[in-house]
C-alpha atoms as a PDB file:
ATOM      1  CA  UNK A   1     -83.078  25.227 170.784  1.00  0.00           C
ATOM      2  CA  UNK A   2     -81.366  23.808 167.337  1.00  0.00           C
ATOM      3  CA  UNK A   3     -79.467  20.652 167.713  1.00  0.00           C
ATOM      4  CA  UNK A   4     -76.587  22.092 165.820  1.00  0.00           C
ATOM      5  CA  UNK A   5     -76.205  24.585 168.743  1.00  0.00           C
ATOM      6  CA  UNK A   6     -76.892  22.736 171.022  1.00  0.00           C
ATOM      7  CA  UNK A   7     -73.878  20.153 170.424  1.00  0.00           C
ATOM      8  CA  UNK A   8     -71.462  23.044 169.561  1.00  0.00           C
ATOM      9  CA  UNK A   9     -72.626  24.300 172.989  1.00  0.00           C
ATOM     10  CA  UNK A  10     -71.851  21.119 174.867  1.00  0.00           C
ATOM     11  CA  UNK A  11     -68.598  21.068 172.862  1.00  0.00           C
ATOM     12  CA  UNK A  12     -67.371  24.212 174.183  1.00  0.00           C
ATOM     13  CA  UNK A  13     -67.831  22.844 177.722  1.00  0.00           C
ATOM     14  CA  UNK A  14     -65.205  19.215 176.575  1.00  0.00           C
ATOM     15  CA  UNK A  15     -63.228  21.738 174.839  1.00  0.00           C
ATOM     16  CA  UNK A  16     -62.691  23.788 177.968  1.00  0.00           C
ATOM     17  CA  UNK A  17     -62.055  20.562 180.373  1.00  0.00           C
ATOM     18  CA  UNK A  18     -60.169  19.235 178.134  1.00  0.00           C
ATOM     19  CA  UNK A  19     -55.969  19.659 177.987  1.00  0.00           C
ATOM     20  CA  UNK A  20     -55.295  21.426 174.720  1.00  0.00           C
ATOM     21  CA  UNK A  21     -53.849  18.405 173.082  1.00  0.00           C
ATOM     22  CA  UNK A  22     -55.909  15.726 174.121  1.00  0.00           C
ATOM     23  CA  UNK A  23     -59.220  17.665 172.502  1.00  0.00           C
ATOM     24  CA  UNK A  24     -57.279  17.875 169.686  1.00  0.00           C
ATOM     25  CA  UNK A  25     -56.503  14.251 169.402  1.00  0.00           C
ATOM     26  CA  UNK A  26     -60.800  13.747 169.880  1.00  0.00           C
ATOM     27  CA  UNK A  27     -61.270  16.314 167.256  1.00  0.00           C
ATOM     28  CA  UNK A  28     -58.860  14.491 165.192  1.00  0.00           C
ATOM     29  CA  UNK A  29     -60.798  11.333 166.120  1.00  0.00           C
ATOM     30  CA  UNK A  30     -64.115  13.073 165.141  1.00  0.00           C
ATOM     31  CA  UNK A  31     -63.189  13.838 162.186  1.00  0.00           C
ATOM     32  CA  UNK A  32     -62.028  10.360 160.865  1.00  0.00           C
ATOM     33  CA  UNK A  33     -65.411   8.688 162.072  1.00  0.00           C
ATOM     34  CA  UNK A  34     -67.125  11.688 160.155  1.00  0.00           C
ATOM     35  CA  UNK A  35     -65.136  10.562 157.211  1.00  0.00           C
ATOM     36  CA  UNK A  36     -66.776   7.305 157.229  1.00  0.00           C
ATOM     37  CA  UNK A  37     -70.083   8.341 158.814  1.00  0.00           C
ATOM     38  CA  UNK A  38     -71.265  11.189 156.635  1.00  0.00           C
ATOM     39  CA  UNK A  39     -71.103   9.292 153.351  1.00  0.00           C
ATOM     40  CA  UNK A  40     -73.143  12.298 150.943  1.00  0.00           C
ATOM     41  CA  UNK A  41     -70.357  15.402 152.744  1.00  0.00           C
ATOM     42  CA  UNK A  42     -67.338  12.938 151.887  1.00  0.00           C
ATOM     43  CA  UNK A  43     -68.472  12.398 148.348  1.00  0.00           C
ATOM     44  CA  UNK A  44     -69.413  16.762 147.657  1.00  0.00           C
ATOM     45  CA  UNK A  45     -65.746  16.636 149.199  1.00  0.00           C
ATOM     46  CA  UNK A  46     -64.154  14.030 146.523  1.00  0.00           C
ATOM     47  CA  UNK A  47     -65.317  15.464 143.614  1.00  0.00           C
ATOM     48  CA  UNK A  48     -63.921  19.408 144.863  1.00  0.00           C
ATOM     49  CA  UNK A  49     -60.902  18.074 145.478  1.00  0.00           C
ATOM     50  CA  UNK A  50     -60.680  16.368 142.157  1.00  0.00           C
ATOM     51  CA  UNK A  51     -60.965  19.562 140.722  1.00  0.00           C
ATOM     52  CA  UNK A  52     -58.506  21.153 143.074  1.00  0.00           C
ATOM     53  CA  UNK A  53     -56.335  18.772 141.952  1.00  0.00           C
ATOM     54  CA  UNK A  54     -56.853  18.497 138.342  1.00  0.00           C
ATOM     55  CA  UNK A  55     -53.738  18.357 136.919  1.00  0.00           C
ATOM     56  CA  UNK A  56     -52.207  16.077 138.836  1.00  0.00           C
ATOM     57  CA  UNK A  57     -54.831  13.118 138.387  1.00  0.00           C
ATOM     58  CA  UNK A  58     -55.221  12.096 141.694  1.00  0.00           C
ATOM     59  CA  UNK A  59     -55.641   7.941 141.941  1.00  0.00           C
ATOM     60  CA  UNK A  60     -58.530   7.173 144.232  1.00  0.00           C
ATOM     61  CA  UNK A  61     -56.365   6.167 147.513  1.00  0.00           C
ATOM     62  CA  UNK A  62     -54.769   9.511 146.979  1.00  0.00           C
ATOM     63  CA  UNK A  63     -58.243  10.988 146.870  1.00  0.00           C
ATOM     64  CA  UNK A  64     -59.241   9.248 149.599  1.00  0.00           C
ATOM     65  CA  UNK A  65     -56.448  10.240 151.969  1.00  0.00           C
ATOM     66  CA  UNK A  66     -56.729  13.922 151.196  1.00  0.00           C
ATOM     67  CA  UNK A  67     -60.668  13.401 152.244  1.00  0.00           C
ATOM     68  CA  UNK A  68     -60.241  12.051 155.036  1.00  0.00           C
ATOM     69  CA  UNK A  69     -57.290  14.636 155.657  1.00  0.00           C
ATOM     70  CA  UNK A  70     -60.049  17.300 155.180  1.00  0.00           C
ATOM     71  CA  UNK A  71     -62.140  15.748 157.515  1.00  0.00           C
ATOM     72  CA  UNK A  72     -60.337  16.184 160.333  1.00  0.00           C
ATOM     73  CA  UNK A  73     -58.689  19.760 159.478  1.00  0.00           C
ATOM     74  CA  UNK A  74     -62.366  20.842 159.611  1.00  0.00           C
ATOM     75  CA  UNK A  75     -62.821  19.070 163.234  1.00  0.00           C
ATOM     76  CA  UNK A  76     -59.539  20.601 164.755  1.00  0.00           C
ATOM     77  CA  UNK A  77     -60.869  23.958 163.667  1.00  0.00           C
ATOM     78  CA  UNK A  78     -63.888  23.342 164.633  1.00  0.00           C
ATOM     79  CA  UNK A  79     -62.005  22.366 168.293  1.00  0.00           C
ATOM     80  CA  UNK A  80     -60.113  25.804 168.019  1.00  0.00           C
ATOM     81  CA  UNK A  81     -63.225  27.992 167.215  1.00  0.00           C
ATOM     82  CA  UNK A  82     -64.872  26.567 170.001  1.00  0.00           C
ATOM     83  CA  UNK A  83     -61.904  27.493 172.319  1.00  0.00           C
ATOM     84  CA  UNK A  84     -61.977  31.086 171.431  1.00  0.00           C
ATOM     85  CA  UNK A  85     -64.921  31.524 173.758  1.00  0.00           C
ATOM     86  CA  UNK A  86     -62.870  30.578 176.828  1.00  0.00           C
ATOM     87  CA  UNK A  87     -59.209  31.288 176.064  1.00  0.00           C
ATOM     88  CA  UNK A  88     -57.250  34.056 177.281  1.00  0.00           C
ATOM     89  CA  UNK A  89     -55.462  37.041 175.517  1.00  0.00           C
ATOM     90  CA  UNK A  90     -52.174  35.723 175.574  1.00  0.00           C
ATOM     91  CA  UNK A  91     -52.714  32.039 175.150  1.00  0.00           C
ATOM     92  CA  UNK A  92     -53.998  33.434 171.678  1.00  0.00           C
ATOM     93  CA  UNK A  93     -51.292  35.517 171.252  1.00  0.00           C
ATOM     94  CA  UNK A  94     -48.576  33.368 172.365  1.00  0.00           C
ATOM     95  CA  UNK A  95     -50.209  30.302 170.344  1.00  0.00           C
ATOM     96  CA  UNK A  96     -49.917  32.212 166.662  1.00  0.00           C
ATOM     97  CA  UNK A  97     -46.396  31.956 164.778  1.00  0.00           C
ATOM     98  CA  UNK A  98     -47.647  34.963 161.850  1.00  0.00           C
ATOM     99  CA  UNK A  99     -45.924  34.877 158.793  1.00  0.00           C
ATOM    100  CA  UNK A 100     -45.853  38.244 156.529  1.00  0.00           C
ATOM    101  CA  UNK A 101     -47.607  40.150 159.144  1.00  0.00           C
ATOM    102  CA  UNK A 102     -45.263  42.749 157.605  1.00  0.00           C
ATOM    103  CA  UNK A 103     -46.780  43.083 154.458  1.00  0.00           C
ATOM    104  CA  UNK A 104     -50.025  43.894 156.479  1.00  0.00           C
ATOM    105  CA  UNK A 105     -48.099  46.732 158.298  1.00  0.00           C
ATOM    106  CA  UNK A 106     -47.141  48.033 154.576  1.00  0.00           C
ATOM    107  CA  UNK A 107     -50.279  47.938 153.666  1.00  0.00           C
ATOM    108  CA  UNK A 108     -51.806  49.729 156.344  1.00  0.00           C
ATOM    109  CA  UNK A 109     -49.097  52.301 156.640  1.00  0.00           C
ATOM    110  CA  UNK A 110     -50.735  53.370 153.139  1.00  0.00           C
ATOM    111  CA  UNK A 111     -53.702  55.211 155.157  1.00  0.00           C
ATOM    112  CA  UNK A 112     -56.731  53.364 152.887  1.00  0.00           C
ATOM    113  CA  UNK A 113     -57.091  50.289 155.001  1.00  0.00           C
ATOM    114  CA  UNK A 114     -57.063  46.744 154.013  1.00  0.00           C
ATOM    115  CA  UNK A 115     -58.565  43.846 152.472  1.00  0.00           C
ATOM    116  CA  UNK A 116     -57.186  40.523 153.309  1.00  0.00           C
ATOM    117  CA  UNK A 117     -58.590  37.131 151.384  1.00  0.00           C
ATOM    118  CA  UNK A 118     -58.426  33.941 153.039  1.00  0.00           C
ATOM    119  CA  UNK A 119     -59.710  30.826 151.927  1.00  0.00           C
ATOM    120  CA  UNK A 120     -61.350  28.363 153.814  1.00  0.00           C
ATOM    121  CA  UNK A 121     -57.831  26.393 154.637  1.00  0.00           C
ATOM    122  CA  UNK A 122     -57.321  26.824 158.601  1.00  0.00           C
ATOM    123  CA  UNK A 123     -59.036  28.337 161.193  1.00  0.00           C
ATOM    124  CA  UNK A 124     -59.738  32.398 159.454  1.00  0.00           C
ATOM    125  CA  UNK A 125     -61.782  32.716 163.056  1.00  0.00           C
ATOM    126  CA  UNK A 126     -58.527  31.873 164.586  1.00  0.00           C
ATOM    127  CA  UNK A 127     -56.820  34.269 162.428  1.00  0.00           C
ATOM    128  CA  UNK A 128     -59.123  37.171 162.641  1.00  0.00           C
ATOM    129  CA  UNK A 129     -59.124  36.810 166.606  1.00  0.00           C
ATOM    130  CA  UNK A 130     -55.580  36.938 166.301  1.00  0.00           C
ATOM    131  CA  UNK A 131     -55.137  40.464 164.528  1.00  0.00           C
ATOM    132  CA  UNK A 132     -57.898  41.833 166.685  1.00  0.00           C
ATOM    133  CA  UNK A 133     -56.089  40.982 169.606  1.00  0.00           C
ATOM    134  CA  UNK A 134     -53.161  42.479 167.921  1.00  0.00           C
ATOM    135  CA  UNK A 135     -54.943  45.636 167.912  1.00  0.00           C
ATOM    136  CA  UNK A 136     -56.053  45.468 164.550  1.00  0.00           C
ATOM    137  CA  UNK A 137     -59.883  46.496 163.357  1.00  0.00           C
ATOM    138  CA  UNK A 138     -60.842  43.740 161.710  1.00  0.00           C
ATOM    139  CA  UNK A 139     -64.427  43.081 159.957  1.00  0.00           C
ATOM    140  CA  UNK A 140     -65.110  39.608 158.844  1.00  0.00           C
ATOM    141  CA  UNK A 141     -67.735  38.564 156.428  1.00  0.00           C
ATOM    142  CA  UNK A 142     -69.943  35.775 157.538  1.00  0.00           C
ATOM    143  CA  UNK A 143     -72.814  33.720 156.363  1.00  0.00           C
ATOM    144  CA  UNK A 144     -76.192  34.147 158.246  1.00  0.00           C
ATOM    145  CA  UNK A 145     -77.266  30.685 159.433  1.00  0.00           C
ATOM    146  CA  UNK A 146     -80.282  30.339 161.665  1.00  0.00           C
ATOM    147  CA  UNK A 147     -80.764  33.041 164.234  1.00  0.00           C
ATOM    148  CA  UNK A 148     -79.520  30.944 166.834  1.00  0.00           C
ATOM    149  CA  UNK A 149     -76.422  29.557 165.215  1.00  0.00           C
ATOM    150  CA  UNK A 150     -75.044  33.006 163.943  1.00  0.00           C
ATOM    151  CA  UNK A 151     -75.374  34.461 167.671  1.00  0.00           C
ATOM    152  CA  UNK A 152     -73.289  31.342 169.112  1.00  0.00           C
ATOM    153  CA  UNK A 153     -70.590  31.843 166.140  1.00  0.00           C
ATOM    154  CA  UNK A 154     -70.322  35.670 166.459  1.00  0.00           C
ATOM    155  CA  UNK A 155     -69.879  35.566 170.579  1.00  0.00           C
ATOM    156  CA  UNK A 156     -67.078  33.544 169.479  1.00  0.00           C
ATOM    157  CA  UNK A 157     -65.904  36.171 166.719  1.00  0.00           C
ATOM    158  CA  UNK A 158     -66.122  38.778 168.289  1.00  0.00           C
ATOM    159  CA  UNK A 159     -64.740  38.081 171.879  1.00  0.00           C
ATOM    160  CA  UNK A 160     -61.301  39.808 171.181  1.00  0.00           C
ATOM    161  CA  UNK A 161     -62.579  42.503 168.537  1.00  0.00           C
ATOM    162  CA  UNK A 162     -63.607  40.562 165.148  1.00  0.00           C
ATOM    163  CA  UNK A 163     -66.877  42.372 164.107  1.00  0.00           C
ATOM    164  CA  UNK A 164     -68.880  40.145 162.081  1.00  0.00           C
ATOM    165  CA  UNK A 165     -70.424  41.175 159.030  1.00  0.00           C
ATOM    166  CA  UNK A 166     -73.528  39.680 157.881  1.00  0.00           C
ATOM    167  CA  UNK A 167     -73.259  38.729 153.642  1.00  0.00           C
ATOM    168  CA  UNK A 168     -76.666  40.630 153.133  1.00  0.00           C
ATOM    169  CA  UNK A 169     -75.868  43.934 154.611  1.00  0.00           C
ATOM    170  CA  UNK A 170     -72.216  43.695 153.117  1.00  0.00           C
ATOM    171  CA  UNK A 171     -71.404  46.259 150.140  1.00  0.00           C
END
């Protein structure tokens, strides 16, 4: 079995003894020793957020602080994907303040469906669960990884209706 499964697997069992808040305070924790740990990530990291931030000519502490910032968004995702395998329904429901969901409705009401862009800021998993459980159909497309990674992430995708759409067999 592939490490990388392997760990996420053994972090969905922490993430479901765990309170809520107190896996996101290790996630938060994770993520700041991954800052300093993973020394090639944090510097791909640096140099996209200089360009994100291009006109406003970040000095290096800045840099540094919205790195390590970065770092740990990506671990309390991470600690939120991994919940979707366990929570219920309502916790999911009850745990999402949407903003504009009207402008979806709009959309919709047009009869030709929808296509909604998200970049990679917050949990779009999260987000995607959430309008299936809405009652939404929602297709999401994802990157194939190794056999055995893509079937842990999609179980987690698709648990309250988010159909996962491999990049190669996308139109």
């Amino acid at each position: 079995m592939n490490w990388g499964v392997r760990l996420q697997k053994f972090g969905v069992i922490i993430a479901y003894c765990l309170p809520v808040k107190l896996g996101d305070f290790i996630a938060t924790i994770l993520g700041l020793l991954s800052y300093y740990i993973l020394v090639r990530r944090r510097s791909i990291i640096k140099k996209n957020l200089s360009h994100i931030f291009y006109n406003q000519k970040l000095n290096n502490r800045d840099l540094k602080h919205y790195c390590r910032r970065t770092f740990i968004n990506y671990a309390r995702i991470m600690h939120d994907f991994l919940r979707l395998r366990f929570i219920k329904r309502e916790f999911l429901l009850d745990s999402v303040q949407p903003r504009g969901l009207e402008n979806l409705h709009q959309a919709l009401n047009l009869g030709r469906g929808c296509v909604l862009l998200t970049f990679h800021l917050g949990s779009w998993d999260y987000a995607g669960s959430y309008l299936a459980a809405q009652g939404f159909q929602m297709n999401a497309l994802v990157e194939e990884t190794s056999p055995e990674m893509f079937e842990f992430y999609n179980r987690h995708r698709s648990r309250f209706g988010l159909k996962p759409c491999p990049l190669s067999r996308a139109g």
